[in-house]
C-alpha atoms as a PDB file:
ATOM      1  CA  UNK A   1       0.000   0.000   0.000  1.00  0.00           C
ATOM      2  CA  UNK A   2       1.310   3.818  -1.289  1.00  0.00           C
ATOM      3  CA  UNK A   3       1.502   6.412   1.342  1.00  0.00           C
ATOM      4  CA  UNK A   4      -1.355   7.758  -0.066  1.00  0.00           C
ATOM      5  CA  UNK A   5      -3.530   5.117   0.101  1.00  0.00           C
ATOM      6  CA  UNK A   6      -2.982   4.318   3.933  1.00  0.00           C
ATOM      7  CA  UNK A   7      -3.716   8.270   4.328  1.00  0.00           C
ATOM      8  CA  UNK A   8      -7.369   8.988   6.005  1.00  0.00           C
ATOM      9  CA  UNK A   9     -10.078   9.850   2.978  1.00  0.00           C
ATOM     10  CA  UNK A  10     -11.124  13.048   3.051  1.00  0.00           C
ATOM     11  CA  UNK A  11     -14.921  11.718   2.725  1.00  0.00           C
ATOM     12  CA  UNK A  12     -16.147   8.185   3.449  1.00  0.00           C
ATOM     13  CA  UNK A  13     -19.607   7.093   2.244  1.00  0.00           C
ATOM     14  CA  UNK A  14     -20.683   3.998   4.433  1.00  0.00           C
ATOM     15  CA  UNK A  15     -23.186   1.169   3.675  1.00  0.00           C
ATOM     16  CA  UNK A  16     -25.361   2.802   0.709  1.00  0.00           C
ATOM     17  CA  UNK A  17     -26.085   0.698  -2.438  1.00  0.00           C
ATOM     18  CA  UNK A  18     -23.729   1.566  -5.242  1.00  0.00           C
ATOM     19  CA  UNK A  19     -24.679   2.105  -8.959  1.00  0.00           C
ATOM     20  CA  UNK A  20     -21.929   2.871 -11.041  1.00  0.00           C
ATOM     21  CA  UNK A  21     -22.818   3.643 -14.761  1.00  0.00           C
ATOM     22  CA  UNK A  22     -21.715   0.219 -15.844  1.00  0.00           C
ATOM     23  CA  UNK A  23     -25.667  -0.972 -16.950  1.00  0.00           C
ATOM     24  CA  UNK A  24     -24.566  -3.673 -13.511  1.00  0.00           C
ATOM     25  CA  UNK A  25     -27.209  -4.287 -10.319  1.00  0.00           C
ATOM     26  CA  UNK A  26     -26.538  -1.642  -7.835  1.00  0.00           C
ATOM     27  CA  UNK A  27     -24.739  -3.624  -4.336  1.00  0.00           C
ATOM     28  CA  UNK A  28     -23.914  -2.421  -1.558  1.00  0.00           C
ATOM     29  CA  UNK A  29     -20.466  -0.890  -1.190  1.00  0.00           C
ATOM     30  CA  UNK A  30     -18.386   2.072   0.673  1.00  0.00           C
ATOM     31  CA  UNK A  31     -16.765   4.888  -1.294  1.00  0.00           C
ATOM     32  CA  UNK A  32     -13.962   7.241  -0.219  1.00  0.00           C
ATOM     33  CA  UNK A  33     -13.123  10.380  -1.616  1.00  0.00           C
ATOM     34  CA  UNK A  34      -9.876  12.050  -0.989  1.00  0.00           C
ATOM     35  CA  UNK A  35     -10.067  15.848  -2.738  1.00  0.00           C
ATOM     36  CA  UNK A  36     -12.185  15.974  -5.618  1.00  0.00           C
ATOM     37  CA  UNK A  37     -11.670  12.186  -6.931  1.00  0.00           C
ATOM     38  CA  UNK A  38     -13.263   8.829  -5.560  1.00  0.00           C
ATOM     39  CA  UNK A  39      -9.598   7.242  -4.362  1.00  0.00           C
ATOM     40  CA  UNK A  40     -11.252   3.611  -3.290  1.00  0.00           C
ATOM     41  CA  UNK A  41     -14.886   1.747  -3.637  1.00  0.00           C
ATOM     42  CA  UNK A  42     -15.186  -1.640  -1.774  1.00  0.00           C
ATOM     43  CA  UNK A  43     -15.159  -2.772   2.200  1.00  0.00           C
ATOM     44  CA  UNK A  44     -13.695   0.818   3.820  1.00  0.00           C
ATOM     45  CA  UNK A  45     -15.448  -0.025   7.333  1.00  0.00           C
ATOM     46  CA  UNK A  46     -12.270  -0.002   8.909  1.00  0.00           C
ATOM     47  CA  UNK A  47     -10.717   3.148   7.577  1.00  0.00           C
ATOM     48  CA  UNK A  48      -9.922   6.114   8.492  1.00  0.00           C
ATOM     49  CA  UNK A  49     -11.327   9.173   7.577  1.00  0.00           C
ATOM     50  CA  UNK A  50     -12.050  13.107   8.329  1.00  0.00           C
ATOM     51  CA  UNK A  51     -15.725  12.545   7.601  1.00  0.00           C
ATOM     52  CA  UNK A  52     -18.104   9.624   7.893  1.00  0.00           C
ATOM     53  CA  UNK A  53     -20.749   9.385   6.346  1.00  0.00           C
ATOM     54  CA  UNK A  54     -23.803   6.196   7.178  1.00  0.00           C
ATOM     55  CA  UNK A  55     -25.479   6.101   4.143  1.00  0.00           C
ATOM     56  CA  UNK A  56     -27.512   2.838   4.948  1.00  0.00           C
ATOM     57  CA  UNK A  57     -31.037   2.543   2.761  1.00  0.00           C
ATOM     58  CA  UNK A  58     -29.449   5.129   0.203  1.00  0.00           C
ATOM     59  CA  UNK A  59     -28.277   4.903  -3.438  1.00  0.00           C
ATOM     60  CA  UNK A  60     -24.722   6.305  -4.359  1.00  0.00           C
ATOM     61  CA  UNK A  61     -24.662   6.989  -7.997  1.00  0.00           C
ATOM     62  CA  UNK A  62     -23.427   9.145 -11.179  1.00  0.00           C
ATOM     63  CA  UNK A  63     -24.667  12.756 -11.176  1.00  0.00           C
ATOM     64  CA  UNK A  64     -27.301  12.688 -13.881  1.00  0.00           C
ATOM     65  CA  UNK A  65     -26.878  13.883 -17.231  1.00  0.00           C
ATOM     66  CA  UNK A  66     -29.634  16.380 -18.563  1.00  0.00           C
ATOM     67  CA  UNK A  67     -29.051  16.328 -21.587  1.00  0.00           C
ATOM     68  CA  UNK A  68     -31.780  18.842 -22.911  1.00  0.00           C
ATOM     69  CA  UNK A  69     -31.914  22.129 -21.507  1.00  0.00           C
ATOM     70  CA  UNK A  70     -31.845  26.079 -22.427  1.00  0.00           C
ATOM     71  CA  UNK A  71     -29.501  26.845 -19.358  1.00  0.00           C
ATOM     72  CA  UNK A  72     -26.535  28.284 -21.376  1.00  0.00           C
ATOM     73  CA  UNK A  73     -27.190  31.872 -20.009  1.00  0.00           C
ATOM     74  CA  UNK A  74     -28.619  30.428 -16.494  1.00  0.00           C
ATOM     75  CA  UNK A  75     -24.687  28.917 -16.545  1.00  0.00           C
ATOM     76  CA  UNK A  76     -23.152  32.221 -16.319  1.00  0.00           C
ATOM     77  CA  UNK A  77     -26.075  34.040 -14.087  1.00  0.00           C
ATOM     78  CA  UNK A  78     -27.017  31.542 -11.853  1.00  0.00           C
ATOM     79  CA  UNK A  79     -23.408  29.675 -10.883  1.00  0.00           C
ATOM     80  CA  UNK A  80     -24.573  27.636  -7.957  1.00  0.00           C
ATOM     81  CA  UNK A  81     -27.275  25.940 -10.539  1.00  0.00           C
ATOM     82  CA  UNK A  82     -29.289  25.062  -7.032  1.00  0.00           C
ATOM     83  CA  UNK A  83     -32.255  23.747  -9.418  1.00  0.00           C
ATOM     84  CA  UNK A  84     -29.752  20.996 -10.745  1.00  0.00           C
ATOM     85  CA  UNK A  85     -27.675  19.995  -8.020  1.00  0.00           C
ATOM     86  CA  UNK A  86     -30.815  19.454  -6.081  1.00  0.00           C
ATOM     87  CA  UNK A  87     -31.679  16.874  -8.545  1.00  0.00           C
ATOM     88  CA  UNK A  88     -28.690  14.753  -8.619  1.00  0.00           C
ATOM     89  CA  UNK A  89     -27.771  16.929 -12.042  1.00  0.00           C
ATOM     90  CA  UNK A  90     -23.671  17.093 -12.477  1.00  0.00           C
ATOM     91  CA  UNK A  91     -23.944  17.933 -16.289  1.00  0.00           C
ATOM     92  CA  UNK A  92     -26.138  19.932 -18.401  1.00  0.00           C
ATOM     93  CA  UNK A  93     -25.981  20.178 -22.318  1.00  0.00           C
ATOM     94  CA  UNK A  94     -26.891  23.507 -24.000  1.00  0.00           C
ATOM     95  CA  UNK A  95     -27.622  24.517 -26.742  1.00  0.00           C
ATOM     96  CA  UNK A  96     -30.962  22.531 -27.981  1.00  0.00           C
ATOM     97  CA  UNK A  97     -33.279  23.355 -30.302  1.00  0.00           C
ATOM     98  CA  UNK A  98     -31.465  25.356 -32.792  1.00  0.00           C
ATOM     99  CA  UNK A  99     -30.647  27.989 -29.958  1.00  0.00           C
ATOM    100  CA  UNK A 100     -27.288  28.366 -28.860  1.00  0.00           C
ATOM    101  CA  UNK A 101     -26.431  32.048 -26.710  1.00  0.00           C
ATOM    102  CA  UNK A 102     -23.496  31.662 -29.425  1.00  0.00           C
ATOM    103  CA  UNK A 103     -21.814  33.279 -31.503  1.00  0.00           C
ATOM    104  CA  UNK A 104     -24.647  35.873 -32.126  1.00  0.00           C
ATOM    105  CA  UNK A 105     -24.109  39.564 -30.967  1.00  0.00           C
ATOM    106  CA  UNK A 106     -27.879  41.099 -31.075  1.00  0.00           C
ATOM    107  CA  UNK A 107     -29.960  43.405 -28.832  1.00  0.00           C
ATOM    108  CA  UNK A 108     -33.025  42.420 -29.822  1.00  0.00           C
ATOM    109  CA  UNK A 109     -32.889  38.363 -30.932  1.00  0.00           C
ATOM    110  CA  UNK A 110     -35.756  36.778 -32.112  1.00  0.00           C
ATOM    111  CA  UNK A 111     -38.520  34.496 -30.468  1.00  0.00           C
ATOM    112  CA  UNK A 112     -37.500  31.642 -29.531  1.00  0.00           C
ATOM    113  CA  UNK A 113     -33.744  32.780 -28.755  1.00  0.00           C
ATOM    114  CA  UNK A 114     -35.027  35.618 -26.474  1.00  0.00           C
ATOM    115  CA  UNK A 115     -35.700  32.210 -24.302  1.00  0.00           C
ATOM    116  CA  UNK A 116     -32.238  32.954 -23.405  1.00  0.00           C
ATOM    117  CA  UNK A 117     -31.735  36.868 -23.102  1.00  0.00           C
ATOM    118  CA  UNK A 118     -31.825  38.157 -19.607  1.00  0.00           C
ATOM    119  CA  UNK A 119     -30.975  42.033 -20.198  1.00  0.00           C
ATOM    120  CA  UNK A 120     -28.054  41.963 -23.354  1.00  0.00           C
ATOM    121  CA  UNK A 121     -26.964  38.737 -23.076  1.00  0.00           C
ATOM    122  CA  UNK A 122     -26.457  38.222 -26.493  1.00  0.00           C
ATOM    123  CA  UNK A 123     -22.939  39.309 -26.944  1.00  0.00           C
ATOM    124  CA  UNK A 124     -20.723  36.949 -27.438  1.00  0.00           C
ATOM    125  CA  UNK A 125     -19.505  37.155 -31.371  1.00  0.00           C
ATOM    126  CA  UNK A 126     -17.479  33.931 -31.229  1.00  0.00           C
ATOM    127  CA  UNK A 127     -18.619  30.572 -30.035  1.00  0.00           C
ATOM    128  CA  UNK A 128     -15.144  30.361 -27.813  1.00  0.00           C
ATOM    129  CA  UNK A 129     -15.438  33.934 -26.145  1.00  0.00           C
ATOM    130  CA  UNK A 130     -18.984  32.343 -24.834  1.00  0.00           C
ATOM    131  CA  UNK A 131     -16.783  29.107 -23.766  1.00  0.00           C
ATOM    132  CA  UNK A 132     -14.482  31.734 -22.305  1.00  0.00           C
ATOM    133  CA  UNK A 133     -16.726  32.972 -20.045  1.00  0.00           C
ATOM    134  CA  UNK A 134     -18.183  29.880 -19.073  1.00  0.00           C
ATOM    135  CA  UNK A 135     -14.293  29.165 -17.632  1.00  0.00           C
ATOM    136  CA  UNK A 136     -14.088  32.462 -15.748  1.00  0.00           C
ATOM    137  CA  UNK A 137     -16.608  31.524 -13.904  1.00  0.00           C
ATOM    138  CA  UNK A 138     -17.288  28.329 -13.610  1.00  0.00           C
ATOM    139  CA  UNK A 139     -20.827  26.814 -13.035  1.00  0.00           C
ATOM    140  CA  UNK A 140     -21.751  23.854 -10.000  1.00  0.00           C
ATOM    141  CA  UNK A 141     -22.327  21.819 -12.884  1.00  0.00           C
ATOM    142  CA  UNK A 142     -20.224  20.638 -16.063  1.00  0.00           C
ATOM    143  CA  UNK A 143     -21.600  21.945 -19.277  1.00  0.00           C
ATOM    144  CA  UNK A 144     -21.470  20.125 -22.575  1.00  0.00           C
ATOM    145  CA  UNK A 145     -22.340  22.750 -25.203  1.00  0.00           C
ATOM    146  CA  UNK A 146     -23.838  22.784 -28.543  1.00  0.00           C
ATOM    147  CA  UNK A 147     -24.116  25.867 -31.247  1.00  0.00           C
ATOM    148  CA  UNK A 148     -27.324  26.164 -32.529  1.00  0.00           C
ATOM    149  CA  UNK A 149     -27.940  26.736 -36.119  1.00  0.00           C
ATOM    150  CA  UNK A 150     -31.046  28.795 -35.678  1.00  0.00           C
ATOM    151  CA  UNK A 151     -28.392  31.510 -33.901  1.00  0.00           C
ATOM    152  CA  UNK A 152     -25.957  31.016 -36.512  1.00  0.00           C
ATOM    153  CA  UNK A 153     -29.265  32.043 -39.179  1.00  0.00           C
ATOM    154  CA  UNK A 154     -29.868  34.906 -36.906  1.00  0.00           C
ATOM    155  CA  UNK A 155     -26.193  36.169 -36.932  1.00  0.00           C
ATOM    156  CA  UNK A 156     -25.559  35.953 -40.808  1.00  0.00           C
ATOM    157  CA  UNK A 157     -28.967  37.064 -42.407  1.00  0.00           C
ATOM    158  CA  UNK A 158     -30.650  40.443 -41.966  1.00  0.00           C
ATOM    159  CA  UNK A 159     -33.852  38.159 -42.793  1.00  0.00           C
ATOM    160  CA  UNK A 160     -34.537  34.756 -41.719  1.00  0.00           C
ATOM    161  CA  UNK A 161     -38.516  34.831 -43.674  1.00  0.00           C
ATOM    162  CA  UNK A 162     -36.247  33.284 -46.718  1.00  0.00           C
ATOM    163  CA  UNK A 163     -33.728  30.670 -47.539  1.00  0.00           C
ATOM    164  CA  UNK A 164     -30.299  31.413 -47.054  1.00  0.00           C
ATOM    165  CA  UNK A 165     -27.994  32.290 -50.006  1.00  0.00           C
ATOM    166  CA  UNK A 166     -24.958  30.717 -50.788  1.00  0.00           C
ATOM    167  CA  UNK A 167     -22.761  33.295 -49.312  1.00  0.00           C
ATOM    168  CA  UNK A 168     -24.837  33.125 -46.010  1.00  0.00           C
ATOM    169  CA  UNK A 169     -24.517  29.304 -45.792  1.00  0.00           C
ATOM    170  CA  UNK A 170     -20.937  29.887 -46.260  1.00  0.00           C
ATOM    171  CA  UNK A 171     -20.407  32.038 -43.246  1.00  0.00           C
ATOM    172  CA  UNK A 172     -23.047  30.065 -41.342  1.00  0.00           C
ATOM    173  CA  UNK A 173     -20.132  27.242 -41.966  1.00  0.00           C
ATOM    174  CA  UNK A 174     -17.569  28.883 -41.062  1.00  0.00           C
ATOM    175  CA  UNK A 175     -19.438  29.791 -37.423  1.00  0.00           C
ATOM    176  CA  UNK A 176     -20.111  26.188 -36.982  1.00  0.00           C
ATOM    177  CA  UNK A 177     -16.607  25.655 -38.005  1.00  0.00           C
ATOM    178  CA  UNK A 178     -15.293  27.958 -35.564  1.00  0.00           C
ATOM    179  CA  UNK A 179     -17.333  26.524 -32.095  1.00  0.00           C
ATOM    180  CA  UNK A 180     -16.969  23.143 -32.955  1.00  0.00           C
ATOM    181  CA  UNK A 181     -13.105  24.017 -32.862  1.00  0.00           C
ATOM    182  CA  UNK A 182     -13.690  25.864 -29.745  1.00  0.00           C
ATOM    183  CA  UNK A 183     -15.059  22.743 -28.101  1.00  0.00           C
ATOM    184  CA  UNK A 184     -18.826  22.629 -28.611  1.00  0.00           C
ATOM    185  CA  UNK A 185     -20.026  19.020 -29.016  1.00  0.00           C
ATOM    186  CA  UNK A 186     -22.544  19.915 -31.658  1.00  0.00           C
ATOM    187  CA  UNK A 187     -24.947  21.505 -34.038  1.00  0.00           C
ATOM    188  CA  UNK A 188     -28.748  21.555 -33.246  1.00  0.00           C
ATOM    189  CA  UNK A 189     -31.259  22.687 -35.141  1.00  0.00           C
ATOM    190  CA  UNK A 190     -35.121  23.823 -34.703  1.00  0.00           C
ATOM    191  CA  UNK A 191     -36.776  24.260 -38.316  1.00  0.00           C
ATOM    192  CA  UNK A 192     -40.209  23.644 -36.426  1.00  0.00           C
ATOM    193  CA  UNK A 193     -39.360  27.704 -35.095  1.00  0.00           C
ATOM    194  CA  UNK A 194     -39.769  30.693 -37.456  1.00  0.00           C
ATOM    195  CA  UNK A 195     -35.818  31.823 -37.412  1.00  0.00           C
ATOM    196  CA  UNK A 196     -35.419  28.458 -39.190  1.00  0.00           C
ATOM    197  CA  UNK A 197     -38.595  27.493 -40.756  1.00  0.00           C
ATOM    198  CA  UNK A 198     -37.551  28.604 -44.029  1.00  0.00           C
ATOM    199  CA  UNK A 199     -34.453  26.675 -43.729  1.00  0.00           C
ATOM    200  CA  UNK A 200     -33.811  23.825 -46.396  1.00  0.00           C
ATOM    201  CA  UNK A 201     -33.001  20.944 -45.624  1.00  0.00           C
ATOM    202  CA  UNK A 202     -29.476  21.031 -48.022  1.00  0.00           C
ATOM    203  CA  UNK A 203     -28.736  24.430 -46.243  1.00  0.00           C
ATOM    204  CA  UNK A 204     -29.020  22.481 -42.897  1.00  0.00           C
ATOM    205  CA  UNK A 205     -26.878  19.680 -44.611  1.00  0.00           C
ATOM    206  CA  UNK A 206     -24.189  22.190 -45.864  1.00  0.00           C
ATOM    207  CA  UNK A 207     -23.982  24.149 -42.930  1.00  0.00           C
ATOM    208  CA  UNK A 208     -23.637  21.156 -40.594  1.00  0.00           C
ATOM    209  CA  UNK A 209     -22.220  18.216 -42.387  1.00  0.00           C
ATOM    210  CA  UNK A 210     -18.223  19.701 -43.084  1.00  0.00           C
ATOM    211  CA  UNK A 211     -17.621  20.762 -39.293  1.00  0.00           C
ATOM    212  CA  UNK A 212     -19.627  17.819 -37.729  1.00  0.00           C
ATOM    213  CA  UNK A 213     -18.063  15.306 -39.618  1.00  0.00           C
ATOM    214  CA  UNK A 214     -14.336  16.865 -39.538  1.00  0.00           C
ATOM    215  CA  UNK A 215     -14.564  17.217 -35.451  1.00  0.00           C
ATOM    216  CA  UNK A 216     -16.872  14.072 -34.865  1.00  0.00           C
ATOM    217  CA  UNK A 217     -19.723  16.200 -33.706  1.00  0.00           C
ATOM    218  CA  UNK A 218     -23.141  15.121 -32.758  1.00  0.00           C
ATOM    219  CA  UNK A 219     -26.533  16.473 -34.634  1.00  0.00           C
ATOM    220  CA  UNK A 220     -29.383  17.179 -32.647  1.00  0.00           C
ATOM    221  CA  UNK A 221     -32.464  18.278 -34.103  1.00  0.00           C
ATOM    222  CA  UNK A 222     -35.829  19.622 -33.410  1.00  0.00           C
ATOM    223  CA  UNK A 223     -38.612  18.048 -35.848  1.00  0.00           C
ATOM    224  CA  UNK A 224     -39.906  20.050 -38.548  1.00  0.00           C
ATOM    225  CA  UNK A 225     -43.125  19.522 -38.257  1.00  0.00           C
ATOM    226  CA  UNK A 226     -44.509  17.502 -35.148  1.00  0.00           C
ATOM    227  CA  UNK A 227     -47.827  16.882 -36.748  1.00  0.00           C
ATOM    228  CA  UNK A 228     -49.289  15.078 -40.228  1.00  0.00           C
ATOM    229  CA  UNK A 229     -45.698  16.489 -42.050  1.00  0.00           C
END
């Protein structure tokens, strides 16, 4: 045994069941933490440590992932993300929907992005100055984030009523480009809203396709139409 591990965990979680992400039954099993990582799960009755914890008739377990929400400006306003924590929630993705609170500098955006505007909120030109500020002060939770192409519409064309020209689609791409290089883990997209209703689908493919497939993004999208179309 290391030094390390004969030293007294920091935190010791006694006698709850154990569920640990591997699809396996829960059982019951101690944990110990020693500063922010679990250092040892198994039999710990005997050891030492600076708190104990009897967790008896309780579940240890993963923080949850939610992985739809509209919290990417509730990240930087709201950095103890009570609502979440108090759910078991550890990490939230942004970003759904086609709405993204980047890269789109606007005073006024458009229904449904204002979802996300609390008083000029909308001013982060680059998809990384948005990541930025997300490190600067980090949130209670982690964040996995996605650009939404509904913001990228909004921050290219003086008037989303229309399809995009080639020359839009082009800088749309090169937006997407730019936050999936920055470390969003994405593109969504929302045609069923009015920002992107008039949105074909080959501008959705052209916009999305070259920076999701070159940085193994994901594609999220909102349905069209949620009824007989």
């Amino acid at each position: 045994m290391s030094q390390s591990d004969s030293q007294p965990f920091d935190l010791l979680l006694v006698g709850g069941t154990l569920i640990d992400g591997s699809n396996t039954p829960g059982r019951r099993a101690d944990l110990g933490v020693r500063g922010d990582r679990i250092a040892a799960i198994g039999d710990l009755s005997d050891a030492a440590a600076h708190t104990r914890v009897d967790v008896s008739g309780l579940v240890v377990a993963p923080g949850f992932i939610d992985s739809h929400t509209h919290d990417d400006n509730y990240l930087l306003r709201r950095r103890d993300m009570t609502p979440k924590i108090s759910q078991g929630v550890t990490t939230v993705v942004t970003g759904n929907c086609g709405i993204s609170l980047a890269p789109l500098a606007h005073a006024n955006p458009p229904a449904p992005l204002d979802l996300l505007d609390e008083g000029g909120s909308y001013h982060f030109a680059r998809f990384a100055d948005y990541l930025d500020a997300l490190r600067a002060t980090p949130a209670a939770v982690n964040a996995a984030c996605m650009v939404g192409h509904s913001t990228l519409r909004a921050a290219v064309m003086p008037d989303l009523q229309r399809e995009a020209t080639d020359a839009e689609i082009d800088a749309m791409r090169a937006l997407a480009e730019e936050a999936m290089a920055s470390g969003a883990i994405g593109i969504s997209t929302g045609a069923f809203y009015p920002p992107a209703a008039r949105a074909t689908t080959e501008e959705i493919i052209e916009v999305c396709r070259p920076p999701l497939s070159t940085h193994g993004g994901i594609y999220a999208t909102h349905m069209r139409d949620e009824g007989e179309h």
